[in-house]
PDB file of N, CA and C in Angstrom:
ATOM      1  N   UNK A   1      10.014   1.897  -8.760  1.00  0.00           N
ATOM      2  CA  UNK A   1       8.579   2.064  -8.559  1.00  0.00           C
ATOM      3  C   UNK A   1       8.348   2.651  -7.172  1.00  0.00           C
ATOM      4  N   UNK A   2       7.714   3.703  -7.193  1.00  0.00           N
ATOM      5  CA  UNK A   2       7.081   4.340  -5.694  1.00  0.00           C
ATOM      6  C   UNK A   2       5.771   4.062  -5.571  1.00  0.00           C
ATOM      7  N   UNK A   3       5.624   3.673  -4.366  1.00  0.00           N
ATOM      8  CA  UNK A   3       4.576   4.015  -3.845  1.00  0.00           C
ATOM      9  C   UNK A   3       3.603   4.633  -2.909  1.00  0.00           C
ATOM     10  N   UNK A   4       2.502   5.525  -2.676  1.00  0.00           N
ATOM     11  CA  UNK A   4       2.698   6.453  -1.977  1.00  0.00           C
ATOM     12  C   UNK A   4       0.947   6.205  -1.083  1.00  0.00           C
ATOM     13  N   UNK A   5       1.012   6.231  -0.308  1.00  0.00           N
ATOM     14  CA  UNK A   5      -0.766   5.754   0.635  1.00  0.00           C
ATOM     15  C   UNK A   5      -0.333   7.000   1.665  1.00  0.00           C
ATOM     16  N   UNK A   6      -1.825   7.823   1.216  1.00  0.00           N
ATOM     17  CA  UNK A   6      -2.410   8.846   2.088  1.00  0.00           C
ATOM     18  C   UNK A   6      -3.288   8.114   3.339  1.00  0.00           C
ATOM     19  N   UNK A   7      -2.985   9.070   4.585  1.00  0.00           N
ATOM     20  CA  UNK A   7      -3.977   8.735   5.794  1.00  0.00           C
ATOM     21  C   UNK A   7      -4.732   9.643   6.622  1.00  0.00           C
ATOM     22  N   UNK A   8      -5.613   9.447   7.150  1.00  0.00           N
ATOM     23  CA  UNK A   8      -6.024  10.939   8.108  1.00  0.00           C
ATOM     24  C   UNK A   8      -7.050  11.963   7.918  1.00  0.00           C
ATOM     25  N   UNK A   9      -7.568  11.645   6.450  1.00  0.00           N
ATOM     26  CA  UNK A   9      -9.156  12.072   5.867  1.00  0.00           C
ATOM     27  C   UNK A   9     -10.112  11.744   6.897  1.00  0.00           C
ATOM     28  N   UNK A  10     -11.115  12.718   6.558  1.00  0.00           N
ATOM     29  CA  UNK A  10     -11.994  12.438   7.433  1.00  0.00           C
ATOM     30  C   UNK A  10     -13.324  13.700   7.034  1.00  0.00           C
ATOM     31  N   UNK A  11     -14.146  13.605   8.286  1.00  0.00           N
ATOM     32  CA  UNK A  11     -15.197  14.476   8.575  1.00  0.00           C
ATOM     33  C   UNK A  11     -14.587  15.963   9.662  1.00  0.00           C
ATOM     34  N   UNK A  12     -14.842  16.507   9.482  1.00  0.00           N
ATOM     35  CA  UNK A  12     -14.866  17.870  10.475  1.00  0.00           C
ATOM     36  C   UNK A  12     -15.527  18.758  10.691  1.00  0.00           C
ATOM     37  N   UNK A  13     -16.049  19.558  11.655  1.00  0.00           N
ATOM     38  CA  UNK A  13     -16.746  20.652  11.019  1.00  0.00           C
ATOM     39  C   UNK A  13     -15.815  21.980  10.469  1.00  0.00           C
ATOM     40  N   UNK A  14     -16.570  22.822  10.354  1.00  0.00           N
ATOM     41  CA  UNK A  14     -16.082  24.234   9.895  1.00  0.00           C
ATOM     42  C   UNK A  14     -14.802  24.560  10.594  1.00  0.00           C
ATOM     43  N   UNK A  15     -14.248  24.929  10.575  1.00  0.00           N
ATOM     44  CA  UNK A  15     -13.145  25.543  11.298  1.00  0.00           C
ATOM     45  C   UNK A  15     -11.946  24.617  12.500  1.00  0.00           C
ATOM     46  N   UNK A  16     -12.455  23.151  12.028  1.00  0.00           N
ATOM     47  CA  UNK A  16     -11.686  22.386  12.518  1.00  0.00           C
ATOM     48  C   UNK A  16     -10.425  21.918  12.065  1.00  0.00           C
ATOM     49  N   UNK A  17      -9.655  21.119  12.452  1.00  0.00           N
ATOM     50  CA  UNK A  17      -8.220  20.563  12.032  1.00  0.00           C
ATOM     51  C   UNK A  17      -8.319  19.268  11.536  1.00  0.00           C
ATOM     52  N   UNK A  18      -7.225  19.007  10.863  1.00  0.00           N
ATOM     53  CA  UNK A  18      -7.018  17.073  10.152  1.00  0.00           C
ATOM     54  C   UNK A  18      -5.397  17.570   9.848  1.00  0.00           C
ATOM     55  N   UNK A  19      -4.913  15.863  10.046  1.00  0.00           N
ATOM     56  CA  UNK A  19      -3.274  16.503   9.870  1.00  0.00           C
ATOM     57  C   UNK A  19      -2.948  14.798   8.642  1.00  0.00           C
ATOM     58  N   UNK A  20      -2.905  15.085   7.499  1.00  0.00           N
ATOM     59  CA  UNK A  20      -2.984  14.052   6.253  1.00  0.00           C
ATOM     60  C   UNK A  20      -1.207  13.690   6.846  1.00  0.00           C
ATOM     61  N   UNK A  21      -1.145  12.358   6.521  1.00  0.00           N
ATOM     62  CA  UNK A  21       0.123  11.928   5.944  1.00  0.00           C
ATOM     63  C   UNK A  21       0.204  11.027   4.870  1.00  0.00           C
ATOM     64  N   UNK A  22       1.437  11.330   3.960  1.00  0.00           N
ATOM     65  CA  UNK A  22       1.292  10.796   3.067  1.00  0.00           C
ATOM     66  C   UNK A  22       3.166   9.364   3.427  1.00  0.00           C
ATOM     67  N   UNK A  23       2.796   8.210   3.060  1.00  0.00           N
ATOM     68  CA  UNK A  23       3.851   7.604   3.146  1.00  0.00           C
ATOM     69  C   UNK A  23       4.420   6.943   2.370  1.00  0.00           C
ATOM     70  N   UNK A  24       5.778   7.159   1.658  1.00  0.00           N
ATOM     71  CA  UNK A  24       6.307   6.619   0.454  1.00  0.00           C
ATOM     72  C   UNK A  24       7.164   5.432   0.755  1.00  0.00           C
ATOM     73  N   UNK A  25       7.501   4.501  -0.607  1.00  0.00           N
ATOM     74  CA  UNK A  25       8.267   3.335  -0.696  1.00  0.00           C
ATOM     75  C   UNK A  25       8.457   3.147  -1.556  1.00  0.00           C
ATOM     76  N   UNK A  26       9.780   2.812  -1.973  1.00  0.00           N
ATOM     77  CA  UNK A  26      10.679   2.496  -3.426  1.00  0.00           C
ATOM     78  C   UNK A  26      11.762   3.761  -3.338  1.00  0.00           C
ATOM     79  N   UNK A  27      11.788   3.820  -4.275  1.00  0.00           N
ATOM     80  CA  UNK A  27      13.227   4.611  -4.782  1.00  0.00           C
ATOM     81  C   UNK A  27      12.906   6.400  -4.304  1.00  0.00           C
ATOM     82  N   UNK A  28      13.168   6.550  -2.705  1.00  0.00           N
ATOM     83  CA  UNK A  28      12.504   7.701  -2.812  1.00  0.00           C
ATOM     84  C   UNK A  28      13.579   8.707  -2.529  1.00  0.00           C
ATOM     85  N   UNK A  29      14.377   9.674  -2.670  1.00  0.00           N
ATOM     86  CA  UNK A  29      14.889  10.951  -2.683  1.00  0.00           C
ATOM     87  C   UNK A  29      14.626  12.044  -2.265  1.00  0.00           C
ATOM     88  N   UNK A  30      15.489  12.347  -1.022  1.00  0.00           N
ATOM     89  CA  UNK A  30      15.024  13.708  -0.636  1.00  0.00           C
ATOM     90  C   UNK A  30      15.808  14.678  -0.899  1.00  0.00           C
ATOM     91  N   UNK A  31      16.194  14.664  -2.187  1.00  0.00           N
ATOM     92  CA  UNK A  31      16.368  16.005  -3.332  1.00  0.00           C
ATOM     93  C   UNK A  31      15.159  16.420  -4.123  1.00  0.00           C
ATOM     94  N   UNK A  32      13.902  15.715  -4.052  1.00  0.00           N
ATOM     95  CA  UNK A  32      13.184  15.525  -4.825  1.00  0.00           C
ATOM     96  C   UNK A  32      12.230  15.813  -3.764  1.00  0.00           C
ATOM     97  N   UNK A  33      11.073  17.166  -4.681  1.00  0.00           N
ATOM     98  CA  UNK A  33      10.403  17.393  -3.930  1.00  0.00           C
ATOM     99  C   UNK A  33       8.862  16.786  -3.959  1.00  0.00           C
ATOM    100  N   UNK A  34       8.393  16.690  -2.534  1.00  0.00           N
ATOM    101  CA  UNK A  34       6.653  16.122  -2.981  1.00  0.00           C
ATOM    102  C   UNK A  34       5.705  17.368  -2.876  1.00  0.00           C
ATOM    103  N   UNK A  35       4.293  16.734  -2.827  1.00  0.00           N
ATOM    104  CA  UNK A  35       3.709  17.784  -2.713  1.00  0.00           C
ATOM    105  C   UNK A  35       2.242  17.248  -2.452  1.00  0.00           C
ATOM    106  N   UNK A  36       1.098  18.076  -2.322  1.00  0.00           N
ATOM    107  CA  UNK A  36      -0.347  17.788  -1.877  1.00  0.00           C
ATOM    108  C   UNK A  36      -1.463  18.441  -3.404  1.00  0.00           C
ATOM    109  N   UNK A  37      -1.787  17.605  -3.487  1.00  0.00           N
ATOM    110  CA  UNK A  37      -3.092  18.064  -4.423  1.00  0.00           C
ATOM    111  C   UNK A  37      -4.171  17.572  -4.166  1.00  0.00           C
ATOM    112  N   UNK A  38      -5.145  18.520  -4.487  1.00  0.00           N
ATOM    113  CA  UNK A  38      -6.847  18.123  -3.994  1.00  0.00           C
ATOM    114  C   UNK A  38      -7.864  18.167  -5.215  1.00  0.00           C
ATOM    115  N   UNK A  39      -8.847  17.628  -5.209  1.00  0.00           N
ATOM    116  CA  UNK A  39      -9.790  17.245  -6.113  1.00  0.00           C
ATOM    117  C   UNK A  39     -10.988  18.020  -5.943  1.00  0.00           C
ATOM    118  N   UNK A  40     -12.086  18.713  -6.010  1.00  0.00           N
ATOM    119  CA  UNK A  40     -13.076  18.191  -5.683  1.00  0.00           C
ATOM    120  C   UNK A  40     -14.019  17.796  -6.386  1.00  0.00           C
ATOM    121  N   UNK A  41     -15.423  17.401  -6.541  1.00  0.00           N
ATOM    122  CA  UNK A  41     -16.000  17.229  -7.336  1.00  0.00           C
ATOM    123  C   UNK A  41     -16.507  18.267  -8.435  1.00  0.00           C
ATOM    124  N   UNK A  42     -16.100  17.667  -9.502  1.00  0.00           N
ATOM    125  CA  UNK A  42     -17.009  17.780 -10.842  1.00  0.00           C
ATOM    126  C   UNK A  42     -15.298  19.284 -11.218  1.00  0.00           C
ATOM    127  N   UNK A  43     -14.823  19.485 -10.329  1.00  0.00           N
ATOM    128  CA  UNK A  43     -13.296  20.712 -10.717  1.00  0.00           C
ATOM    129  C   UNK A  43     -11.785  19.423 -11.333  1.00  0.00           C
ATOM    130  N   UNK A  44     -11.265  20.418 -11.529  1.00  0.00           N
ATOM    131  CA  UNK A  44      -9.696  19.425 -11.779  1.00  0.00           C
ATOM    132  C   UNK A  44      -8.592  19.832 -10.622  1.00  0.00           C
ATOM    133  N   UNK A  45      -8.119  18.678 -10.355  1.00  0.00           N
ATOM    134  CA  UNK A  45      -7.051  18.646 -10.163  1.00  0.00           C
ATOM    135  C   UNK A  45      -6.009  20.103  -9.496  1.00  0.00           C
ATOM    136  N   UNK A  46      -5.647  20.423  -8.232  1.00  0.00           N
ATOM    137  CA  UNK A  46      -5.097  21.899  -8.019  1.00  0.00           C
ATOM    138  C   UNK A  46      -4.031  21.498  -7.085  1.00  0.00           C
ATOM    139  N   UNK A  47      -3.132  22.510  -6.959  1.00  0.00           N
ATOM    140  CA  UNK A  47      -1.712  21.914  -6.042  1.00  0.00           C
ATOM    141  C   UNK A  47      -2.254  22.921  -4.825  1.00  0.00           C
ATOM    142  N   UNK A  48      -1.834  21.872  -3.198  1.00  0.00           N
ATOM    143  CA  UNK A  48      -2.279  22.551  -2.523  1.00  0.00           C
ATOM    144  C   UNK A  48      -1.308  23.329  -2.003  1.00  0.00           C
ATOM    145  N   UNK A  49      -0.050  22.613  -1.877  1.00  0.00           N
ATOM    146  CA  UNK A  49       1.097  22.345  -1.401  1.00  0.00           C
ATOM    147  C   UNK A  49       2.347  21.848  -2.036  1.00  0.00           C
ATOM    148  N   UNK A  50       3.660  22.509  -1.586  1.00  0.00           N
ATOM    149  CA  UNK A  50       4.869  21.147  -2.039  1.00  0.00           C
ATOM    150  C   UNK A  50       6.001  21.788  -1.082  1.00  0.00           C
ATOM    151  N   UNK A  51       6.790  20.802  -0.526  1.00  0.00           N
ATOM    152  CA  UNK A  51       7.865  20.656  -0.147  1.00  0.00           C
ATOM    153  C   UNK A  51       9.067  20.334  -1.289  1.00  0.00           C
ATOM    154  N   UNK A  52      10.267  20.960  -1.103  1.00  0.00           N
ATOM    155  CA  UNK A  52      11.117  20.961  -1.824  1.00  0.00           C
ATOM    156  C   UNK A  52      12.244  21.442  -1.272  1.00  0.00           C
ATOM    157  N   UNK A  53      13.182  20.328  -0.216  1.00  0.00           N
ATOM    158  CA  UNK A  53      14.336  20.509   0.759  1.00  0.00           C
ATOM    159  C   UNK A  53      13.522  21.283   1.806  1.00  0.00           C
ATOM    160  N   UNK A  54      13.944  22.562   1.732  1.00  0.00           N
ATOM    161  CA  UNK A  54      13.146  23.092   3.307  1.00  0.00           C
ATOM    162  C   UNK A  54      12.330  24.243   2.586  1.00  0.00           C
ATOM    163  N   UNK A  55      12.171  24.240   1.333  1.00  0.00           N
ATOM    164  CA  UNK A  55      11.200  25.255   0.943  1.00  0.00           C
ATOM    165  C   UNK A  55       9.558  24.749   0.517  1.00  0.00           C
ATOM    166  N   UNK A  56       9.091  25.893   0.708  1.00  0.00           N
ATOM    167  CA  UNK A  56       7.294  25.618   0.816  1.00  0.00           C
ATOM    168  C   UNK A  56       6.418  26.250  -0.480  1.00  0.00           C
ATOM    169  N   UNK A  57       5.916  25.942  -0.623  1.00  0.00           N
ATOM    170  CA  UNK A  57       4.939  26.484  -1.566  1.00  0.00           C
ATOM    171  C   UNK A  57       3.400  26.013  -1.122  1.00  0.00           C
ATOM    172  N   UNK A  58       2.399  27.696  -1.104  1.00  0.00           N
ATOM    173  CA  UNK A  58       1.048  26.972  -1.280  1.00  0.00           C
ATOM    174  C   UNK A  58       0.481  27.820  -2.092  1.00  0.00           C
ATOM    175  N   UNK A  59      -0.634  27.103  -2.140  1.00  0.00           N
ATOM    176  CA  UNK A  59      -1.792  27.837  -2.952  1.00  0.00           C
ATOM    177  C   UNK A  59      -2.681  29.285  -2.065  1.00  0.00           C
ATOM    178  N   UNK A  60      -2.586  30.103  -2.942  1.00  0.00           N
ATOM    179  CA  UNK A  60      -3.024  31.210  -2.359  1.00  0.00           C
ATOM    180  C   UNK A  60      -4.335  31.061  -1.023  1.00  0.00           C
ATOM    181  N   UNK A  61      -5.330  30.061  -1.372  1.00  0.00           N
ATOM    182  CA  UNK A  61      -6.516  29.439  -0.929  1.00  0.00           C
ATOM    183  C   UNK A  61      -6.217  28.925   0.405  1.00  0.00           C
ATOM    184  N   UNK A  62      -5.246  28.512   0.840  1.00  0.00           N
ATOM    185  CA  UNK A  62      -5.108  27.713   1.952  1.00  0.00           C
ATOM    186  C   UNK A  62      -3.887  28.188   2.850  1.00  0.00           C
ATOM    187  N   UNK A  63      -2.909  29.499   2.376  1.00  0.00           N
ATOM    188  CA  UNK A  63      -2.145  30.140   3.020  1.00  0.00           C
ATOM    189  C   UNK A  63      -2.431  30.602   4.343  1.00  0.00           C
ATOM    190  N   UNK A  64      -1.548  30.329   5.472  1.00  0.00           N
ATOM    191  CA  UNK A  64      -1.832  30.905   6.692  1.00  0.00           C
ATOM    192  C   UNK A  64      -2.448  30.008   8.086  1.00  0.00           C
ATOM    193  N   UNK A  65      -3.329  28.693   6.805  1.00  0.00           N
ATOM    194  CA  UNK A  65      -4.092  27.710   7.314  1.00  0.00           C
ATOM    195  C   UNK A  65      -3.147  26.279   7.691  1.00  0.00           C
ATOM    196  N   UNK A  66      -2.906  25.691   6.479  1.00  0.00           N
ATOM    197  CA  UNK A  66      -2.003  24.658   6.043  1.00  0.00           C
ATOM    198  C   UNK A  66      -0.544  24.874   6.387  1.00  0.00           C
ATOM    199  N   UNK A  67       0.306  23.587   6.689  1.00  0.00           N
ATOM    200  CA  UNK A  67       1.390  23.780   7.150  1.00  0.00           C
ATOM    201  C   UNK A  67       1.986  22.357   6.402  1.00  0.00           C
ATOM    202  N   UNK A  68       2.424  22.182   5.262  1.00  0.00           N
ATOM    203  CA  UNK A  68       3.224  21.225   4.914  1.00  0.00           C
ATOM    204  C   UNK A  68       4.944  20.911   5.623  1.00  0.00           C
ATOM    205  N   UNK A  69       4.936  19.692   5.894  1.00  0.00           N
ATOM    206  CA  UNK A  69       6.550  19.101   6.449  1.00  0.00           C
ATOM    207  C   UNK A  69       6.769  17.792   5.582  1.00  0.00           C
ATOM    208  N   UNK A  70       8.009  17.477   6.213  1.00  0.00           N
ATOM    209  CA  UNK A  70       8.418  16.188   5.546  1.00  0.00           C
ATOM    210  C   UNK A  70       9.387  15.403   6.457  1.00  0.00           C
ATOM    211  N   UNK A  71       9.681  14.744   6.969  1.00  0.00           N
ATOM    212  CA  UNK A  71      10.638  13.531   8.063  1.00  0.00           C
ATOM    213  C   UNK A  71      11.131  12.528   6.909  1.00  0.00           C
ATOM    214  N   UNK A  72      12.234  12.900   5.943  1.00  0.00           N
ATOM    215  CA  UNK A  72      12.669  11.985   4.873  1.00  0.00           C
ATOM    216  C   UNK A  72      12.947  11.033   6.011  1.00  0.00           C
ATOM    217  N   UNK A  73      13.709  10.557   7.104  1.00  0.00           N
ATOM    218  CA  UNK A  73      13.982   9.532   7.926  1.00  0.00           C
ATOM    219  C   UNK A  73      12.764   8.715   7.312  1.00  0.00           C
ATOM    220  N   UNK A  74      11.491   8.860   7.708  1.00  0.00           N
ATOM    221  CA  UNK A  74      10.569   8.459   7.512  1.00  0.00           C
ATOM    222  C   UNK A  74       9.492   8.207   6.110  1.00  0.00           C
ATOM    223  N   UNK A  75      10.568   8.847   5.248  1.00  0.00           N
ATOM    224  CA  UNK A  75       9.657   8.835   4.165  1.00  0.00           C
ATOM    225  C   UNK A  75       8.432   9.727   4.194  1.00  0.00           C
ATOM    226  N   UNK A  76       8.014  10.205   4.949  1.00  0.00           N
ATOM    227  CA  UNK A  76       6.706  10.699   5.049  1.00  0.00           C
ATOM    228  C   UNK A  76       6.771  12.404   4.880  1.00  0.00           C
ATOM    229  N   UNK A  77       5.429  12.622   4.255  1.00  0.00           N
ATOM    230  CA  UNK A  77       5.105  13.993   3.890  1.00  0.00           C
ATOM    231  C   UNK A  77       3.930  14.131   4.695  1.00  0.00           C
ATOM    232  N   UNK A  78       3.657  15.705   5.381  1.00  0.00           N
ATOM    233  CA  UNK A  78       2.183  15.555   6.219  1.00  0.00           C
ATOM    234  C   UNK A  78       1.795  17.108   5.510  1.00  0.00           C
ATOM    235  N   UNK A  79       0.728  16.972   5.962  1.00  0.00           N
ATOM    236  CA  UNK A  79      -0.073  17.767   5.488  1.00  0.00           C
ATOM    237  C   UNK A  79      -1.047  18.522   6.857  1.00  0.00           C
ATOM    238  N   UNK A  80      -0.611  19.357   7.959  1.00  0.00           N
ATOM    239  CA  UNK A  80      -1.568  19.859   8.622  1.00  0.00           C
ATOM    240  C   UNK A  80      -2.309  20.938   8.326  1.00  0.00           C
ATOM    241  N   UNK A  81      -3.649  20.764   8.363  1.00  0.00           N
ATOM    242  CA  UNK A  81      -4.911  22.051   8.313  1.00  0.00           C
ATOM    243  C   UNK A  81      -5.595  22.499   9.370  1.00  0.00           C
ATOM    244  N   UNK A  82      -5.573  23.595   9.363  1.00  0.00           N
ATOM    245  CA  UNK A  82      -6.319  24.089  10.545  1.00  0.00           C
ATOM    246  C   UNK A  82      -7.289  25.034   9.897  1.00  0.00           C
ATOM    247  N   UNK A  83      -8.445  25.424  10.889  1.00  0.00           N
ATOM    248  CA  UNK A  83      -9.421  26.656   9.954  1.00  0.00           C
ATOM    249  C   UNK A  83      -9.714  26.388   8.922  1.00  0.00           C
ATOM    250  N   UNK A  84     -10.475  24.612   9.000  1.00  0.00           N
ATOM    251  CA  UNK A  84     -10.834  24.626   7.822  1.00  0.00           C
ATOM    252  C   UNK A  84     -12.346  25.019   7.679  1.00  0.00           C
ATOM    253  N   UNK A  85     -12.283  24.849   6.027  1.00  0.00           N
ATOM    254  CA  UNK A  85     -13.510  25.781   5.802  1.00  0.00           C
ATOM    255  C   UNK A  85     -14.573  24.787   4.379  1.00  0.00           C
ATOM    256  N   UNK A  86     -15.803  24.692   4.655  1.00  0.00           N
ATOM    257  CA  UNK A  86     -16.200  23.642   3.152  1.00  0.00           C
ATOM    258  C   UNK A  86     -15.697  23.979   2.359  1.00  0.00           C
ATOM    259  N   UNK A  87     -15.106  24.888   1.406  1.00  0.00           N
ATOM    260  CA  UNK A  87     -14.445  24.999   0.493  1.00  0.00           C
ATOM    261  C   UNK A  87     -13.564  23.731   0.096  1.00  0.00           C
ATOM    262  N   UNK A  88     -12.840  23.261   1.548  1.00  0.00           N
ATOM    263  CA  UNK A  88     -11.366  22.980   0.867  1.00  0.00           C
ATOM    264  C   UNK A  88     -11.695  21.277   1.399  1.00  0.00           C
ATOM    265  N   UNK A  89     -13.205  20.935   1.252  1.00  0.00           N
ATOM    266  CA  UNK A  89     -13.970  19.698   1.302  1.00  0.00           C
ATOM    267  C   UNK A  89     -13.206  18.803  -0.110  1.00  0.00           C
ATOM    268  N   UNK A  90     -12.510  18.223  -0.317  1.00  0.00           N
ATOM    269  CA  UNK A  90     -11.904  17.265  -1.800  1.00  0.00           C
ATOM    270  C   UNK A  90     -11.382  16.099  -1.242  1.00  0.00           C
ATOM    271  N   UNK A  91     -10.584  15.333  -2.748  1.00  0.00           N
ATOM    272  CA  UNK A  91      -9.917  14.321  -2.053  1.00  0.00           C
ATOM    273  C   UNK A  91      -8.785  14.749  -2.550  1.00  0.00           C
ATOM    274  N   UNK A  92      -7.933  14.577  -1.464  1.00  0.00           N
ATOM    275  CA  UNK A  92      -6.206  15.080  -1.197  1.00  0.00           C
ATOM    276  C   UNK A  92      -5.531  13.993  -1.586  1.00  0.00           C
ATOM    277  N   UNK A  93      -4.558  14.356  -2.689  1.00  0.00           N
ATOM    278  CA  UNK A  93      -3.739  13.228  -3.233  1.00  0.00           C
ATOM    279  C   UNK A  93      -2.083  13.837  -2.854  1.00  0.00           C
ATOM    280  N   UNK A  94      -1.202  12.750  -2.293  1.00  0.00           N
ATOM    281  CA  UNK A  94      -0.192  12.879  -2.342  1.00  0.00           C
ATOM    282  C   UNK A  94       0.600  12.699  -3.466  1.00  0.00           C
ATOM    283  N   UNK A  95       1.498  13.846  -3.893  1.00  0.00           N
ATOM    284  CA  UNK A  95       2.383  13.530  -5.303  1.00  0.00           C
ATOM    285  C   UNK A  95       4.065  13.084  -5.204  1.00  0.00           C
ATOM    286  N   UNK A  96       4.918  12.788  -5.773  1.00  0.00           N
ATOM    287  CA  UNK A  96       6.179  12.707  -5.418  1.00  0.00           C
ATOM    288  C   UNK A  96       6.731  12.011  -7.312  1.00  0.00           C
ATOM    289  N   UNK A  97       7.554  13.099  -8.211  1.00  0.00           N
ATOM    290  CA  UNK A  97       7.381  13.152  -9.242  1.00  0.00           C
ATOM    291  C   UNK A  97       6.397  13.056 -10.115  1.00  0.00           C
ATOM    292  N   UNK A  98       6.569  11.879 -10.359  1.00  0.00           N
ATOM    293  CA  UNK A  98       5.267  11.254 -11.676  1.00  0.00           C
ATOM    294  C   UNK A  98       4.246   9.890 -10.677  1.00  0.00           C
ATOM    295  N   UNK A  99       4.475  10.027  -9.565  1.00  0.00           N
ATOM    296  CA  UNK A  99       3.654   8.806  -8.938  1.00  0.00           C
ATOM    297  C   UNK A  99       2.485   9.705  -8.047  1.00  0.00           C
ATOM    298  N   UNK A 100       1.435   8.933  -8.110  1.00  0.00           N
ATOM    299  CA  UNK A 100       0.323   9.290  -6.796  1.00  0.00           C
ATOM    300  C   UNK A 100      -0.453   8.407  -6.311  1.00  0.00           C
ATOM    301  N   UNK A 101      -0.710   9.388  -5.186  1.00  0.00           N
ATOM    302  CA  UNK A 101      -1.761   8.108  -4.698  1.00  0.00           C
ATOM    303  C   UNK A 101      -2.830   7.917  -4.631  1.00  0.00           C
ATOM    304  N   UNK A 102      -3.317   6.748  -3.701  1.00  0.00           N
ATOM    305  CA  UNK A 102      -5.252   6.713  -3.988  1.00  0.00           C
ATOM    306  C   UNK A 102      -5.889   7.701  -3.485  1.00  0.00           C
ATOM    307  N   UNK A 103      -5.388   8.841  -3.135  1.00  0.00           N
ATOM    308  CA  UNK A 103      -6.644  10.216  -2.453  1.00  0.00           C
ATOM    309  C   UNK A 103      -6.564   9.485  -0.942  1.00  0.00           C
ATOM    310  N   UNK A 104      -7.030  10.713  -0.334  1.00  0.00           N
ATOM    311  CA  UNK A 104      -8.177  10.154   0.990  1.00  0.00           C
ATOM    312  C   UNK A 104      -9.154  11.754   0.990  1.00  0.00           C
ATOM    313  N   UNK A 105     -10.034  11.309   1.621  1.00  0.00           N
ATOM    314  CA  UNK A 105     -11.605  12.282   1.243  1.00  0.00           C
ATOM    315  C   UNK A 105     -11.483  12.996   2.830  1.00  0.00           C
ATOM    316  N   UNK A 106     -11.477  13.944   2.476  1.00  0.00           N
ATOM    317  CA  UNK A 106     -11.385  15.799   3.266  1.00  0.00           C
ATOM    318  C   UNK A 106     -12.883  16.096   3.410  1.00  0.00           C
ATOM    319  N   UNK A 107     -13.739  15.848   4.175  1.00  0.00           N
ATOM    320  CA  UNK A 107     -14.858  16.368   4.308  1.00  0.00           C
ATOM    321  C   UNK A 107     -15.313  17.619   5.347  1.00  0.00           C
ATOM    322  N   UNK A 108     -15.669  18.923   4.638  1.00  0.00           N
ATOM    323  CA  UNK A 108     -15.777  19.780   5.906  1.00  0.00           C
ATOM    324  C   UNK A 108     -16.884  20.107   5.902  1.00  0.00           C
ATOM    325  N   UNK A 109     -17.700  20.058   6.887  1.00  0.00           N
ATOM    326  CA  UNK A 109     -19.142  19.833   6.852  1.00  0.00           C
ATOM    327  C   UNK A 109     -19.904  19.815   8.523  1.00  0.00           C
ATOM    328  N   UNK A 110     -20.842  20.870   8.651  1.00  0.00           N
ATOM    329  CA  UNK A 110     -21.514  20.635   9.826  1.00  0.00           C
ATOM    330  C   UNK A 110     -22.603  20.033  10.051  1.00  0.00           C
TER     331      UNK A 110
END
């Protein structure tokens, strides 16, 4: 059983920074890649991000901005944004196979 608690949501304005971490426990593997997904209201579900050993993947939307890492020592996956923009206002869920977590709420807003 994993378990995985996001931190670091918040308020910002326009074009400000937030740096999410996500922190796992149980059976966790770093052959196995995680990753970031965001919500927002009333849309589904979109990948923002994933780590996978030292390779990256993002979503076209947040390229250039976002900077996903990972410190397996630590279990932990982060998630830094910069230049953010209301658009990318959701709640950010950390993934790691088939487990996730409770969100934390991304608000970008002046």
């Amino acid at each position: 059983q994993v378990q995985l608690v996001e931190s670091g949501g918040g308020l910002v304005q326009p074009g400000g920074s937030l740096r999410l971490s996500c922190v796992a426990s149980g059976n966790i593997f770093s052959a196995y890649g995680m990753g970031w997904y965001r919500q927002a209201p009333g849309e589904q579900r979109e990948l923002v991000a994933t780590i996978f050993s030292y390779m990256t993947r993002y979503a076209d939307s947040v390229k250039g901005r976002f900077t996903i890492s990972r410190d397996n020592a630590k279990n932990t996956v982060y998630l830094q944004m910069n230049s953010l923009k209301p658009e990318d206002t959701a709640v950010y869920y950390c993934n790691y196979r088939i487990s996730w977590g409770q969100g934390t709420q991304v608000t970008v807003s002046s």
